[in-house]
PDB file of N, CA and C in Angstrom:
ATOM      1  N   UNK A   1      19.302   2.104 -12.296  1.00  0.00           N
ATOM      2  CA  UNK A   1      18.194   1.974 -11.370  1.00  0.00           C
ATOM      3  C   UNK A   1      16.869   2.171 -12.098  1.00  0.00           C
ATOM      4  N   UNK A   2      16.806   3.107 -13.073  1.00  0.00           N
ATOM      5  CA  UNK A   2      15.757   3.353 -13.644  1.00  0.00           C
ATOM      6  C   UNK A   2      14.845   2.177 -14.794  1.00  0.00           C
ATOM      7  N   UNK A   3      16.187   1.389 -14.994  1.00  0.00           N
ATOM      8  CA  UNK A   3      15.414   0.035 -16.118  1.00  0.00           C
ATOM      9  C   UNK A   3      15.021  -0.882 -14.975  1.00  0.00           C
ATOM     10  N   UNK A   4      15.372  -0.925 -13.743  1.00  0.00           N
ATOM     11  CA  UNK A   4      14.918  -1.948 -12.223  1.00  0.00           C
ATOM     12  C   UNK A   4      13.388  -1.485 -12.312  1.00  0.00           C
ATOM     13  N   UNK A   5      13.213  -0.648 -11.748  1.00  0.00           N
ATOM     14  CA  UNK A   5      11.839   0.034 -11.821  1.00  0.00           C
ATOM     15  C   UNK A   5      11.066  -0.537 -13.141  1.00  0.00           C
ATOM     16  N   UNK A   6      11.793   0.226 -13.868  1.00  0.00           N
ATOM     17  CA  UNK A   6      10.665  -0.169 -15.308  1.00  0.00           C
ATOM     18  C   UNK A   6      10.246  -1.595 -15.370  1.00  0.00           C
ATOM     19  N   UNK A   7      11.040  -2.330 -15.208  1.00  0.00           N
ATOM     20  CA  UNK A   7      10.949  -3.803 -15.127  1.00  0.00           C
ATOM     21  C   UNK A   7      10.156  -4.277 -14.228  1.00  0.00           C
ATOM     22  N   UNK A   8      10.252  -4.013 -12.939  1.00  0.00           N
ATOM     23  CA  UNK A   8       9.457  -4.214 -11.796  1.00  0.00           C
ATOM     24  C   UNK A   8       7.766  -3.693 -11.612  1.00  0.00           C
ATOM     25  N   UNK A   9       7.747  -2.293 -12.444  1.00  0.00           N
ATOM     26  CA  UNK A   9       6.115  -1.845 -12.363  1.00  0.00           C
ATOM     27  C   UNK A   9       5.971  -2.950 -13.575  1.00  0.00           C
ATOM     28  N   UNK A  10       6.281  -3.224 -14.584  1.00  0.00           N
ATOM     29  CA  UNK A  10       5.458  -3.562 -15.491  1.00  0.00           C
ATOM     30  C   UNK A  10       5.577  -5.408 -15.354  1.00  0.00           C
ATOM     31  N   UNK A  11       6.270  -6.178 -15.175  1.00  0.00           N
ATOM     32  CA  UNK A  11       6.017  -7.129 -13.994  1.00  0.00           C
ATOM     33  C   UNK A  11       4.524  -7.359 -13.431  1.00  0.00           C
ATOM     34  N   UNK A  12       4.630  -5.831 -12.482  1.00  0.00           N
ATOM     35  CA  UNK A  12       3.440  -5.695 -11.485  1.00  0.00           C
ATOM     36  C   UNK A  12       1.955  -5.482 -12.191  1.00  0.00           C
ATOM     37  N   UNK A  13       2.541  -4.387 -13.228  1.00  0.00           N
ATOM     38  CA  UNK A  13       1.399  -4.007 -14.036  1.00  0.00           C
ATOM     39  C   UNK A  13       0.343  -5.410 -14.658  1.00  0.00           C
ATOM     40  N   UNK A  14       1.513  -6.656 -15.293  1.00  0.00           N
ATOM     41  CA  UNK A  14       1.139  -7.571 -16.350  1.00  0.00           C
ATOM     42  C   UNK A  14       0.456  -8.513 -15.091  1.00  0.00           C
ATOM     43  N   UNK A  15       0.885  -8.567 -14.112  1.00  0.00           N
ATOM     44  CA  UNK A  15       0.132  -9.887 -13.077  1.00  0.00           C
ATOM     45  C   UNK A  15      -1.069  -9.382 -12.641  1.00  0.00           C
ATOM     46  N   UNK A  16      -1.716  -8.013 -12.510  1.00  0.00           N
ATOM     47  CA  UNK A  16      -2.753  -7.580 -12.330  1.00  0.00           C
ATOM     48  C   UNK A  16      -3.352  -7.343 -13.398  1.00  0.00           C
ATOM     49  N   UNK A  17      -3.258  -7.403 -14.007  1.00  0.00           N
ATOM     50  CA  UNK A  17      -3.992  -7.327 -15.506  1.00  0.00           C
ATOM     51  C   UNK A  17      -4.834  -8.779 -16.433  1.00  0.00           C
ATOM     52  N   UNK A  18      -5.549  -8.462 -16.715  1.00  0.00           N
ATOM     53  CA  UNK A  18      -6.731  -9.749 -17.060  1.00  0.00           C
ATOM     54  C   UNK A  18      -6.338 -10.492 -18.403  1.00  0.00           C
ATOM     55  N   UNK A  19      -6.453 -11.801 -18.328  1.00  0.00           N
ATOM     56  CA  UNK A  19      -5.925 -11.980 -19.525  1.00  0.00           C
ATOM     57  C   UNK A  19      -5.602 -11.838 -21.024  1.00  0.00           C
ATOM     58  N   UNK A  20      -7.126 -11.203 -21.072  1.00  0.00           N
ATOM     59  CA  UNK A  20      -7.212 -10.118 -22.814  1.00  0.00           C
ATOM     60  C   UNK A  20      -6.929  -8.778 -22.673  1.00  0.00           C
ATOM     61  N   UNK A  21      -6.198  -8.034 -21.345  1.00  0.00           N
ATOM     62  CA  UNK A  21      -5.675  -7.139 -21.662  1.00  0.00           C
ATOM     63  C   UNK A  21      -4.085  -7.188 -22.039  1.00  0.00           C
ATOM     64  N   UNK A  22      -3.980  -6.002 -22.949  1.00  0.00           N
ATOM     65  CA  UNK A  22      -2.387  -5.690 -23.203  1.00  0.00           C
ATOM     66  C   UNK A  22      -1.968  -5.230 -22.839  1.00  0.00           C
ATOM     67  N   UNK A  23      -1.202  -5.323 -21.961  1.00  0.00           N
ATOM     68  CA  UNK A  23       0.027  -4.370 -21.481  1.00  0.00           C
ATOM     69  C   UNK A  23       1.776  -4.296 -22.533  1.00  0.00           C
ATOM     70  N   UNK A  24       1.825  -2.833 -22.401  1.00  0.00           N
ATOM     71  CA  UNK A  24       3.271  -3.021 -23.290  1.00  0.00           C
ATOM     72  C   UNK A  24       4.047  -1.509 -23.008  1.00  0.00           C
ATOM     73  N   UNK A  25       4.901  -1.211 -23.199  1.00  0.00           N
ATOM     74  CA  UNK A  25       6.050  -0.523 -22.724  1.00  0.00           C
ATOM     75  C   UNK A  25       5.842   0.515 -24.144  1.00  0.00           C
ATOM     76  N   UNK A  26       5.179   1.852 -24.131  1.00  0.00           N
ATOM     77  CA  UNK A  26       5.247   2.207 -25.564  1.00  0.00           C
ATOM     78  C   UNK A  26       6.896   3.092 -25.591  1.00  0.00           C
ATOM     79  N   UNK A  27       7.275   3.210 -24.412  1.00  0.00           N
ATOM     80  CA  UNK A  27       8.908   4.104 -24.826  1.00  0.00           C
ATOM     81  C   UNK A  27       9.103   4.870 -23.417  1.00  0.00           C
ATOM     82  N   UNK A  28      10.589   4.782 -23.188  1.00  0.00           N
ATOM     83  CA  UNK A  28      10.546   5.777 -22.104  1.00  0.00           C
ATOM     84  C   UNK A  28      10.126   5.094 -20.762  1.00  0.00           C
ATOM     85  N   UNK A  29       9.638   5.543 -19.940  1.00  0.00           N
ATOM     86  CA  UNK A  29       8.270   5.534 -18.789  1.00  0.00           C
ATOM     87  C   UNK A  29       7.115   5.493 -19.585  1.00  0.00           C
ATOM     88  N   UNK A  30       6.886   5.338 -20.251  1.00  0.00           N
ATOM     89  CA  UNK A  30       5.252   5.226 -20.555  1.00  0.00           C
ATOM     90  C   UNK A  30       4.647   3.692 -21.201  1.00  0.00           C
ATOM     91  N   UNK A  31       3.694   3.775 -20.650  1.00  0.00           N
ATOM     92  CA  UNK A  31       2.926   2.331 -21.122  1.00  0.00           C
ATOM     93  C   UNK A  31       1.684   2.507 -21.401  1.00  0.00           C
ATOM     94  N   UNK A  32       1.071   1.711 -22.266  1.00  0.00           N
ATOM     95  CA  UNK A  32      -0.424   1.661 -22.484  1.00  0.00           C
ATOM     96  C   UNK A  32      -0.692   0.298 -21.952  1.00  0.00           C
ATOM     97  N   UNK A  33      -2.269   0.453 -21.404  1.00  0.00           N
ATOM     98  CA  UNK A  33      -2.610  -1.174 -20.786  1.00  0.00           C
ATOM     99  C   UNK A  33      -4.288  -1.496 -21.797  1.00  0.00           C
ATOM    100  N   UNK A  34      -4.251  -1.546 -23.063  1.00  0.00           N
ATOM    101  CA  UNK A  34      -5.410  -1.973 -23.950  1.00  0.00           C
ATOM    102  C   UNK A  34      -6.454  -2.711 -22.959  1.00  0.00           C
ATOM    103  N   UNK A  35      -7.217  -2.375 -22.512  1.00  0.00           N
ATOM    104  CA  UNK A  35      -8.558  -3.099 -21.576  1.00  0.00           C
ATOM    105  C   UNK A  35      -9.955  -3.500 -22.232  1.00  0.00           C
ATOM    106  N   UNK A  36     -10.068  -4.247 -22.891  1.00  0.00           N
ATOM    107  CA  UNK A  36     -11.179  -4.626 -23.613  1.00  0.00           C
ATOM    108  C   UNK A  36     -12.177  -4.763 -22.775  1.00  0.00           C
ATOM    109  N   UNK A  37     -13.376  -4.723 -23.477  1.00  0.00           N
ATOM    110  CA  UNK A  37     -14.726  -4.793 -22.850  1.00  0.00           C
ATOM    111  C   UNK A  37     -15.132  -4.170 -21.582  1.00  0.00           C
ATOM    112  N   UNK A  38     -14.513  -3.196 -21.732  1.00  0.00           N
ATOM    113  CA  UNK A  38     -14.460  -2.866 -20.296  1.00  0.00           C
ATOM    114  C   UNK A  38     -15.381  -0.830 -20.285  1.00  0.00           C
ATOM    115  N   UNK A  39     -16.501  -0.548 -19.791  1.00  0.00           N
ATOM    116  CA  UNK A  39     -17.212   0.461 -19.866  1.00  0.00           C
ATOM    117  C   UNK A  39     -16.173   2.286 -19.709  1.00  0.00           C
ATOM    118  N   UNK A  40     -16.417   3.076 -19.453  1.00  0.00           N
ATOM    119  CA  UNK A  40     -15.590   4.104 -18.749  1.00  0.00           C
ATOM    120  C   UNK A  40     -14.997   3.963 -17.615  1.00  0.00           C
ATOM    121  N   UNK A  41     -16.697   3.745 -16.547  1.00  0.00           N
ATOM    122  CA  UNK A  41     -16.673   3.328 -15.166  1.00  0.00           C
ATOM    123  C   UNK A  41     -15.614   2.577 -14.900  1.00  0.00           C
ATOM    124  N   UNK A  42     -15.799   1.225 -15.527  1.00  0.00           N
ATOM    125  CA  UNK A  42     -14.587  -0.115 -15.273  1.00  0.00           C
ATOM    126  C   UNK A  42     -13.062   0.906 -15.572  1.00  0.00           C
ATOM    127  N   UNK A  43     -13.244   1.076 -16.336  1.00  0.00           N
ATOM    128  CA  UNK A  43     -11.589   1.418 -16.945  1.00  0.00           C
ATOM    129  C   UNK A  43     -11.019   2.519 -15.741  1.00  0.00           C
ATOM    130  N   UNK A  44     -11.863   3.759 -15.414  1.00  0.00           N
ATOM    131  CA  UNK A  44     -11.424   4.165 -14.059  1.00  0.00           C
ATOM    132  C   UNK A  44     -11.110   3.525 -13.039  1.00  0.00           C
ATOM    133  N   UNK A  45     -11.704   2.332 -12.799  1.00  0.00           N
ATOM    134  CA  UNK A  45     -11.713   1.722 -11.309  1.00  0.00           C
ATOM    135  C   UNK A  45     -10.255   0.557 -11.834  1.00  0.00           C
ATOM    136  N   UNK A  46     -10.225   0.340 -12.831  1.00  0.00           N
ATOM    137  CA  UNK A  46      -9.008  -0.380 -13.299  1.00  0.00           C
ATOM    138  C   UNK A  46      -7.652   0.508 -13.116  1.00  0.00           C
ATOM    139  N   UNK A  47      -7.284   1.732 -14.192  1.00  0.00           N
ATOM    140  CA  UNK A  47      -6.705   2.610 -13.409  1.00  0.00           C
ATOM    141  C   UNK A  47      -6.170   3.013 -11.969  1.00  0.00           C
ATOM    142  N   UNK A  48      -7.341   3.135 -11.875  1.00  0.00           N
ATOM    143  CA  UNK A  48      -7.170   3.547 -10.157  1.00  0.00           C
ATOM    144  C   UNK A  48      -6.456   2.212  -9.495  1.00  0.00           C
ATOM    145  N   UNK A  49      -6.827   1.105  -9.423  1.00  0.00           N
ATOM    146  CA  UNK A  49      -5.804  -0.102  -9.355  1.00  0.00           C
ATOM    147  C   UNK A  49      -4.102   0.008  -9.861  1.00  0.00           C
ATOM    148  N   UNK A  50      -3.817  -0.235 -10.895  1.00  0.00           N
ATOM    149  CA  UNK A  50      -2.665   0.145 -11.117  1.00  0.00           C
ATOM    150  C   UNK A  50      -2.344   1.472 -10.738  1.00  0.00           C
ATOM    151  N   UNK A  51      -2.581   2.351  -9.966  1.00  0.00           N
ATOM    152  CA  UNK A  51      -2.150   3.528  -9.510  1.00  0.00           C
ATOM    153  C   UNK A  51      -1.965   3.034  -8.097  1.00  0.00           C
ATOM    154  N   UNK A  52      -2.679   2.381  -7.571  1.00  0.00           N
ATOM    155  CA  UNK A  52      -2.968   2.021  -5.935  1.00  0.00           C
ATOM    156  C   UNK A  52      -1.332   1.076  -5.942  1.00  0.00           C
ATOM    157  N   UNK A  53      -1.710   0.392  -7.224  1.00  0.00           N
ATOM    158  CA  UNK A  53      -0.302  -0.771  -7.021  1.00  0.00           C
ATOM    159  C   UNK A  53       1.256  -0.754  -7.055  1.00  0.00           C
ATOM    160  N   UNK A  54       1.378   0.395  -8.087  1.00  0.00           N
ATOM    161  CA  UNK A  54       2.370   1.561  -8.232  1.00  0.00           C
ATOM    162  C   UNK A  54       3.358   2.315  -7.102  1.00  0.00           C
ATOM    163  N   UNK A  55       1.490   2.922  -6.525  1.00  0.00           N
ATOM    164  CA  UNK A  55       2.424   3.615  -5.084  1.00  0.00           C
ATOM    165  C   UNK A  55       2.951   2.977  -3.834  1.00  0.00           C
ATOM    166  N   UNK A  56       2.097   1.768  -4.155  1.00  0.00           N
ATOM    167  CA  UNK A  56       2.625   0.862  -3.068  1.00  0.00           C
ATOM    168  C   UNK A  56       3.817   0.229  -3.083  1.00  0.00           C
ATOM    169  N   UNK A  57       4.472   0.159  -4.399  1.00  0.00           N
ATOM    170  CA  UNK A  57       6.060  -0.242  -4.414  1.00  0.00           C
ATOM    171  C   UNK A  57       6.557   0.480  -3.842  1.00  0.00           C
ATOM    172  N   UNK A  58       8.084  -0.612  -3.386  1.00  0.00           N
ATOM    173  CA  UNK A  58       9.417  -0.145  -2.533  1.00  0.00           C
ATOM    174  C   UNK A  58      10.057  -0.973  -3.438  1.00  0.00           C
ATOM    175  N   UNK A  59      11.125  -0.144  -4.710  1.00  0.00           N
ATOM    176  CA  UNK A  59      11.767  -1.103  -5.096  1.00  0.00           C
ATOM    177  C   UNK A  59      12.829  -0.611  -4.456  1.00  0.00           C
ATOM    178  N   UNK A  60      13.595  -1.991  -3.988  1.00  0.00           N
ATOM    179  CA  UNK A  60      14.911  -1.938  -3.359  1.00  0.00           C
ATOM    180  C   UNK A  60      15.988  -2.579  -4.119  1.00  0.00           C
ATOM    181  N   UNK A  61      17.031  -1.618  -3.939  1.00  0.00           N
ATOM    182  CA  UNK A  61      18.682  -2.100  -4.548  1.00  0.00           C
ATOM    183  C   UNK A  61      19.868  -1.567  -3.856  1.00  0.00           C
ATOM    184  N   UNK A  62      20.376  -2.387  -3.406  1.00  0.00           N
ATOM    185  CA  UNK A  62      21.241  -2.289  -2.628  1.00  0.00           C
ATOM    186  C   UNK A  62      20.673  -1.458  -1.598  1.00  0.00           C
ATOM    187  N   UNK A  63      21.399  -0.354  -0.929  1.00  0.00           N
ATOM    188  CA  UNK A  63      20.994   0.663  -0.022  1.00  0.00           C
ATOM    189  C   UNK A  63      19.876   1.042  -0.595  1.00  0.00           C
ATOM    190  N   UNK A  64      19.424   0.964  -1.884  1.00  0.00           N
ATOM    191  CA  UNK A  64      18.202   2.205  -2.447  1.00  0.00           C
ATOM    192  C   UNK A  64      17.140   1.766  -2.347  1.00  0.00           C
ATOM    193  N   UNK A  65      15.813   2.785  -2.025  1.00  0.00           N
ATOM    194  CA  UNK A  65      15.096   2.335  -1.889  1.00  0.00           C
ATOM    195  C   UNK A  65      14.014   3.324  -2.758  1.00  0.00           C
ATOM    196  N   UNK A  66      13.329   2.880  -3.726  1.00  0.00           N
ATOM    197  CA  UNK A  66      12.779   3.501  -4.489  1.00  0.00           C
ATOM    198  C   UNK A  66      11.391   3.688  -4.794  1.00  0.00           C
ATOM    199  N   UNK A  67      10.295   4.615  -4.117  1.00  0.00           N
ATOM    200  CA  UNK A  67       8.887   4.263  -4.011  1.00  0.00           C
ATOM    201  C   UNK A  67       8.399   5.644  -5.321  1.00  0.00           C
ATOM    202  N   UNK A  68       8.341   4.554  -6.582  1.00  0.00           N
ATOM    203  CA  UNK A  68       7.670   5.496  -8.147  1.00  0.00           C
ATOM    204  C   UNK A  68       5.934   5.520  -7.460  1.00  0.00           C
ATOM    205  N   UNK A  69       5.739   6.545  -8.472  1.00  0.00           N
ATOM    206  CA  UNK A  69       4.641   7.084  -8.756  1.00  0.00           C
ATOM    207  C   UNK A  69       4.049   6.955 -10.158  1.00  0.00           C
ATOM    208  N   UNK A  70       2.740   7.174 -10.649  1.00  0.00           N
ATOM    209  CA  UNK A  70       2.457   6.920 -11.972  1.00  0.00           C
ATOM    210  C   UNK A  70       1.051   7.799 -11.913  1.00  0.00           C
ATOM    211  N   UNK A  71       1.095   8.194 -13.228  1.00  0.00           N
ATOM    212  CA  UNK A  71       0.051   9.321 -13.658  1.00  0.00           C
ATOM    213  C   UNK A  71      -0.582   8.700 -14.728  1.00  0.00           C
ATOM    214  N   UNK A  72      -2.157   8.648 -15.091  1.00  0.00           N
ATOM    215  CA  UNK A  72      -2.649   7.668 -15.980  1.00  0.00           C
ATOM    216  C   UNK A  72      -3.649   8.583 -16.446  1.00  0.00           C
ATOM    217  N   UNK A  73      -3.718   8.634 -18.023  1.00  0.00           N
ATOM    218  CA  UNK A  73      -4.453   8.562 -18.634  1.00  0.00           C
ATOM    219  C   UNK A  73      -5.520   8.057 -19.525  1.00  0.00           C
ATOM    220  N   UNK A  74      -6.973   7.940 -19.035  1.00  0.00           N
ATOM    221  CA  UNK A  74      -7.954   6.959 -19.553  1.00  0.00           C
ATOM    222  C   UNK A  74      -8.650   7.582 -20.814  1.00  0.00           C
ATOM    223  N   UNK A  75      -8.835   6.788 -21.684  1.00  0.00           N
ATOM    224  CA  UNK A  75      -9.746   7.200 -23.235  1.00  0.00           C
ATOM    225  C   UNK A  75     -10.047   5.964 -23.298  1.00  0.00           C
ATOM    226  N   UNK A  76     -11.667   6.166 -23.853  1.00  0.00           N
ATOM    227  CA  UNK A  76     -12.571   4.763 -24.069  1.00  0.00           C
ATOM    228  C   UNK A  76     -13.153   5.131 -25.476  1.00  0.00           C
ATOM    229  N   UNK A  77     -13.446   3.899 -26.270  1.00  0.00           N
ATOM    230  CA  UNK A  77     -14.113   4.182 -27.757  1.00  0.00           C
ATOM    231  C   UNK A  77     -15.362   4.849 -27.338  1.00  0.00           C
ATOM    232  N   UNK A  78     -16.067   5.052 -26.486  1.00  0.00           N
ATOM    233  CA  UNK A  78     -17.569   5.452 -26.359  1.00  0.00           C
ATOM    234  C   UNK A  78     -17.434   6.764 -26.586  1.00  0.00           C
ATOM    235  N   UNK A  79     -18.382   7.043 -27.291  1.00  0.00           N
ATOM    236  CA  UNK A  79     -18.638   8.529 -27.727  1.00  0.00           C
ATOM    237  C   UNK A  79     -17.791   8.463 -29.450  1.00  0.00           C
ATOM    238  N   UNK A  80     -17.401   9.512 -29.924  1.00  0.00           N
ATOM    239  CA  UNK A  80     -17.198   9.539 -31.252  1.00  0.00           C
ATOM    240  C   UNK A  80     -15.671   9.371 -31.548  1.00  0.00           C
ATOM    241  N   UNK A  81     -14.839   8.639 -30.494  1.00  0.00           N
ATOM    242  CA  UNK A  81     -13.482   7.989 -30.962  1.00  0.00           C
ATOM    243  C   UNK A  81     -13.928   6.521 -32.028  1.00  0.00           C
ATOM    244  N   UNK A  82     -13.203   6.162 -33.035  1.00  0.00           N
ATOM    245  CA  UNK A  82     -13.525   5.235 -33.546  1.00  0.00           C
ATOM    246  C   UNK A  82     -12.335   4.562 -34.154  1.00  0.00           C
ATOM    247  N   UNK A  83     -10.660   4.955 -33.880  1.00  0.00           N
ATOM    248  CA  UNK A  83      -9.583   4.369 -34.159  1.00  0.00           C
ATOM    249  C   UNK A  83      -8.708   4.509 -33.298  1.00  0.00           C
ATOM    250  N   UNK A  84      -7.667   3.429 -33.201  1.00  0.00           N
ATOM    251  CA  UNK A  84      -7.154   3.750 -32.235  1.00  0.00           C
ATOM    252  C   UNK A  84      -6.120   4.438 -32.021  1.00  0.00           C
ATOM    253  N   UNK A  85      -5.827   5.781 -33.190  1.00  0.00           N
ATOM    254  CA  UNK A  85      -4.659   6.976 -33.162  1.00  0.00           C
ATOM    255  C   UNK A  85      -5.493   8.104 -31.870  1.00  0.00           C
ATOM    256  N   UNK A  86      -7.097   7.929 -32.408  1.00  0.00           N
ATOM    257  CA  UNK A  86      -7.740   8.989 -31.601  1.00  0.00           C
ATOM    258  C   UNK A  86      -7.991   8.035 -30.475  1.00  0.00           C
ATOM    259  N   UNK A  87      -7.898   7.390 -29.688  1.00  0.00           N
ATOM    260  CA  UNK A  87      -7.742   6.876 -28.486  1.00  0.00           C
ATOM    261  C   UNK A  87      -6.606   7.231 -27.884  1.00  0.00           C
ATOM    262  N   UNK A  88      -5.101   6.977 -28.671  1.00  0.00           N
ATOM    263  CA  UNK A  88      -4.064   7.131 -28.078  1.00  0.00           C
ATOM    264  C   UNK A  88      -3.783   8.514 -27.599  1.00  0.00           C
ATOM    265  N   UNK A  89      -4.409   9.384 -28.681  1.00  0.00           N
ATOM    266  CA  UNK A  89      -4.147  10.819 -28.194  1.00  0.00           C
ATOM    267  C   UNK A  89      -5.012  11.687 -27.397  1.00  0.00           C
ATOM    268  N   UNK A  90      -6.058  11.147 -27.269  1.00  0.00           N
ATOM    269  CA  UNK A  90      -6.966  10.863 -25.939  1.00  0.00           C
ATOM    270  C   UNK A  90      -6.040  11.079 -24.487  1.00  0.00           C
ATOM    271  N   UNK A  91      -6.033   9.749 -24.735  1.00  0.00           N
ATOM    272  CA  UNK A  91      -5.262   9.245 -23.526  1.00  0.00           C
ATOM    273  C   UNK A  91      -3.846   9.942 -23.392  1.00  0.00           C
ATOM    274  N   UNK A  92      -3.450  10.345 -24.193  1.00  0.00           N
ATOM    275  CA  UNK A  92      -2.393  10.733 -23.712  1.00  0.00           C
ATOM    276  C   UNK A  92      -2.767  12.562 -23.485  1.00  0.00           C
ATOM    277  N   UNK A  93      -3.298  12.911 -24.035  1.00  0.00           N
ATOM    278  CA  UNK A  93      -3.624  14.171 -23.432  1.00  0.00           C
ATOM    279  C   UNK A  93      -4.313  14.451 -21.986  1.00  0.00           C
ATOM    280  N   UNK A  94      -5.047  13.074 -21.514  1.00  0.00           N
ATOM    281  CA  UNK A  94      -5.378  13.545 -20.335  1.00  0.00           C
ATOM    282  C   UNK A  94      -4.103  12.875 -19.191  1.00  0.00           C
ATOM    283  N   UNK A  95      -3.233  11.881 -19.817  1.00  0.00           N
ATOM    284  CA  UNK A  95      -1.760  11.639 -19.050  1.00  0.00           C
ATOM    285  C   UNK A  95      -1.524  12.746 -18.874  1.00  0.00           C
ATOM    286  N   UNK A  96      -1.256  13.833 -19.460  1.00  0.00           N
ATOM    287  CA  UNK A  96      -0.809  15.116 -19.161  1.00  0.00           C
ATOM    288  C   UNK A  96      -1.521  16.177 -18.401  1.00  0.00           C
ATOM    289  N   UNK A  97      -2.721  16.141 -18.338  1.00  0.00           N
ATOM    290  CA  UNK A  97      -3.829  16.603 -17.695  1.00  0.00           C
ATOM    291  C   UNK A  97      -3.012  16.079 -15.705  1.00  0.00           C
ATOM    292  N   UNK A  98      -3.155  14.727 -15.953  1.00  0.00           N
ATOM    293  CA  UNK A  98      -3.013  13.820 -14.708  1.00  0.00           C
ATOM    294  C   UNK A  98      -1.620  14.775 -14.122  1.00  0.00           C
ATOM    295  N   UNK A  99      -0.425  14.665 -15.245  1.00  0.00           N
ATOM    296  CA  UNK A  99       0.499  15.259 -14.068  1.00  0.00           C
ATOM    297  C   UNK A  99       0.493  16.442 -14.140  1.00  0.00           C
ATOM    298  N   UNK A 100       0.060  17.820 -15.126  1.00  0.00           N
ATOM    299  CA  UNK A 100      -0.043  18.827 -14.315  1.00  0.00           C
ATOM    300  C   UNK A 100      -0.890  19.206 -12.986  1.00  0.00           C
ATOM    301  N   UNK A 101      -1.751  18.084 -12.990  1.00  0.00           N
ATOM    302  CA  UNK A 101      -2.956  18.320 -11.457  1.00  0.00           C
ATOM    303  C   UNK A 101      -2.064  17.752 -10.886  1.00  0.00           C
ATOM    304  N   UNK A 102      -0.674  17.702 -10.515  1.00  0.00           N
ATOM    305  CA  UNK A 102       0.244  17.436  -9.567  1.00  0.00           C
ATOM    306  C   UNK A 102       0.686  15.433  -9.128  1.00  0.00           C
ATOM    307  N   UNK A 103       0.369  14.436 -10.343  1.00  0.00           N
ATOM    308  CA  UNK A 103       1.251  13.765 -10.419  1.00  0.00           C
ATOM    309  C   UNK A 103       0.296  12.851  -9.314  1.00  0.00           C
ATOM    310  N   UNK A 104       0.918  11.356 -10.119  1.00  0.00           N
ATOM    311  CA  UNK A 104       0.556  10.388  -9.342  1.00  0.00           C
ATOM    312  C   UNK A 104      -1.199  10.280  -9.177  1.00  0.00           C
ATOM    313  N   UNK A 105      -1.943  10.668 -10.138  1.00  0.00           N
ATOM    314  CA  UNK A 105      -3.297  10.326 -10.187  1.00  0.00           C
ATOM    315  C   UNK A 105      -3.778  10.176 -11.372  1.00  0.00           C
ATOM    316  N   UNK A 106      -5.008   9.711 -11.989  1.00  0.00           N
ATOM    317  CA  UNK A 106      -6.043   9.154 -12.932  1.00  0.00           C
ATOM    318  C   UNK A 106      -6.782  10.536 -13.616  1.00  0.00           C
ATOM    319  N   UNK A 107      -6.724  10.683 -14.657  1.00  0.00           N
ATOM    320  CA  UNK A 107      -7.010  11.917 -15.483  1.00  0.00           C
ATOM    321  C   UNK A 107      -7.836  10.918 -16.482  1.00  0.00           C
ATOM    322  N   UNK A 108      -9.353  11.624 -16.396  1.00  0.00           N
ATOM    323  CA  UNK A 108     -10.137  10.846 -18.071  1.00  0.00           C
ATOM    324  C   UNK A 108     -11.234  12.125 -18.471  1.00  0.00           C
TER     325      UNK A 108
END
């Protein structure tokens, strides 16, 4: 059930997503969505989209019915990031930020 899901958010993830962004599966549950040109502001309100789109699934299988959640962490080059190891760990430190404030929201 759990590769249905994976398959299905990121599906969802890649059709909402603009054409020069990347979306990709880095391992596990986790994904990065690369958003070019895009300010802080934007990248929150992008976020917040794929979070909106997320909770709104019902994936169904057989009897099951499965409504995931997703916790996101945003890092933008602005300010004194300038590669993208210190972006990733950015972002992934405030992913973690996101689910200890109790899951299923946007941490930047």
């Amino acid at each position: 059930m759990g590769d249905i899901v994976l398959k299905e958010v990121a599906l969802r993830m890649r059709a909402i997503s603009r054409d020069h962004d990347i979306v990709a599966r880095l391992g596990g549950e986790e994904f990065a969505v690369i958003t070019p040109y895009a300010n802080r502001e934007q990248l929150l309100g992008v976020a917040e989209r794929y979070r909106n789109m997320v909770e709104a699934l019902a994936i169904k299988h057989g009897n099951i019915v499965i409504r995931p959640t997703v916790s996101i962490g945003v890092a933008t080059n602005e300010g004194e990031m300038d590669n993208a190891d210190d972006l990733f760990k950015s972002a992934d430190q405030k992913l973690y930020q996101a689910k200890n404030a109790g899951r299923n929201r946007v941490a930047a």
